[in-house]
Structures are given as C-alpha cells and as structure tokens.
C-alpha atoms as a PDB file:
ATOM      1  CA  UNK A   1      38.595 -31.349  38.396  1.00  0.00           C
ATOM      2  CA  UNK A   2      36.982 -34.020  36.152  1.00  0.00           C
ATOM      3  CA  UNK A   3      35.166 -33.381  33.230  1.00  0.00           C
ATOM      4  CA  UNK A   4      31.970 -35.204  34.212  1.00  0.00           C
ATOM      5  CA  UNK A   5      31.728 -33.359  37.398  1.00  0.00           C
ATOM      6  CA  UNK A   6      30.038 -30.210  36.064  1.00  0.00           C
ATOM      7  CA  UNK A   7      27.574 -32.386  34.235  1.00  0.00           C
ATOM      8  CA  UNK A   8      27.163 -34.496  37.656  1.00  0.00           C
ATOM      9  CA  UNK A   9      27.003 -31.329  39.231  1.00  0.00           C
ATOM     10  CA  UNK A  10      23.766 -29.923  36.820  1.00  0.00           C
ATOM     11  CA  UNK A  11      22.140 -33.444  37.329  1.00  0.00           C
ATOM     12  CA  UNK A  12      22.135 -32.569  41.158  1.00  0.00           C
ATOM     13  CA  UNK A  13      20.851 -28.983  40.470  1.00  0.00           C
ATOM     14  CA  UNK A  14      18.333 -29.664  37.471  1.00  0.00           C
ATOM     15  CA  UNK A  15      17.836 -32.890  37.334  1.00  0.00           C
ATOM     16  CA  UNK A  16      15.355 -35.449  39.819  1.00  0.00           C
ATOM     17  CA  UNK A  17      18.729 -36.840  41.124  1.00  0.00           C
ATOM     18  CA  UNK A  18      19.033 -34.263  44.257  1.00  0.00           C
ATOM     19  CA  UNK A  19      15.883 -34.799  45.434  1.00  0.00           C
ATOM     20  CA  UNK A  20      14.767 -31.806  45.123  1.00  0.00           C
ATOM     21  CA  UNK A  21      12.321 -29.691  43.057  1.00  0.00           C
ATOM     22  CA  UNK A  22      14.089 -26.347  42.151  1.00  0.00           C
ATOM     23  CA  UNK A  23      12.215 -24.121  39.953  1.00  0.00           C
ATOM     24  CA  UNK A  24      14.127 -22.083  36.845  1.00  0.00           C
ATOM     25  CA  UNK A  25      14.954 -19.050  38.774  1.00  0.00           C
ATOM     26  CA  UNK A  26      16.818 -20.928  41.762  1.00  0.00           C
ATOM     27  CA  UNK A  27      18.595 -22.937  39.007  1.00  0.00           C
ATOM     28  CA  UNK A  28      19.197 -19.634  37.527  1.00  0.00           C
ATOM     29  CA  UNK A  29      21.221 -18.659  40.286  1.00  0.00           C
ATOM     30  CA  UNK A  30      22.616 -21.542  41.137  1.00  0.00           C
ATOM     31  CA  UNK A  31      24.585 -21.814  37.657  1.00  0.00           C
ATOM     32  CA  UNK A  32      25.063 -17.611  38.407  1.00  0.00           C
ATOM     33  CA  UNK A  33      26.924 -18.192  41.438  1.00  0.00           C
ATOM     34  CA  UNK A  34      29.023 -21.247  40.139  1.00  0.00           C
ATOM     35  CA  UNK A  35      30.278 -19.226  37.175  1.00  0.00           C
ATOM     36  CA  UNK A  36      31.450 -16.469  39.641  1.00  0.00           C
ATOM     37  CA  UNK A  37      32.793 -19.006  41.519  1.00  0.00           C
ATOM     38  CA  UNK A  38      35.007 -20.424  38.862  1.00  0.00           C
ATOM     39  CA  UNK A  39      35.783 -16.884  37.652  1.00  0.00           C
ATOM     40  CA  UNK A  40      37.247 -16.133  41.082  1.00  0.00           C
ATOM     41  CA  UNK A  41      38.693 -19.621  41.006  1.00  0.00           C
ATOM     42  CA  UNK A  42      40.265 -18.529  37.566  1.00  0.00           C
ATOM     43  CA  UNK A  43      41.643 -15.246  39.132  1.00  0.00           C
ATOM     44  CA  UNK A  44      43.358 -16.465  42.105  1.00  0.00           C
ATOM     45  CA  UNK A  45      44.758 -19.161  39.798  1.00  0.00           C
ATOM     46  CA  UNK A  46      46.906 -16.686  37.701  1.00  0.00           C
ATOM     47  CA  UNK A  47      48.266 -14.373  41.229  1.00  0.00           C
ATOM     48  CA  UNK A  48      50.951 -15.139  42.884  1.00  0.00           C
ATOM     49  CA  UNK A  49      51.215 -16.563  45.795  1.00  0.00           C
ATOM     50  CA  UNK A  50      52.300 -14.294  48.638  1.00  0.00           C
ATOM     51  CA  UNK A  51      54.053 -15.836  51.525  1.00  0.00           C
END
C-alpha cells in the first residue's frame, strides 16, 4: 500500500474532496471500521495459509 493513500483516503472522508458533507460521528466510524479493517488485515497476514 502507499504511504499517501491513508492520507488520500482521510481527504475523501474529511475533507471537501468526496463531495460529500459527513458530520464527526460518521467520520467517527468511518476511521472505526478502517482500523478494524487493517487489524483483520494484520491478522490474516501473520496465519498461514491453508490449502
């Protein structure tokens, strides 16, 4: 993944780039379910692979 993606990413989320108008709480979870989302990423990372 690049670096700059996450902050591209939070530009698209926070920022007047998406379009859209989200207020704290929906960027709240937003960022909530990313970082669950990279945990799991994380996780499945370090098991092996089962064939």
């Amino acid at each position: 993944m690049r670096k700059d993606r996450l902050y591209e990413e939070d530009l698209l989320v926070s920022g007047t780039v998406g379009g859209e108008v989200l207020s704290k709480q929906e960027r709240q979870t937003l960022k909530r379910e990313a970082g669950e989302l990279k945990e799991k990423i994380e996780q499945a990372k370090n098991e092996p692979i089962s064939e």
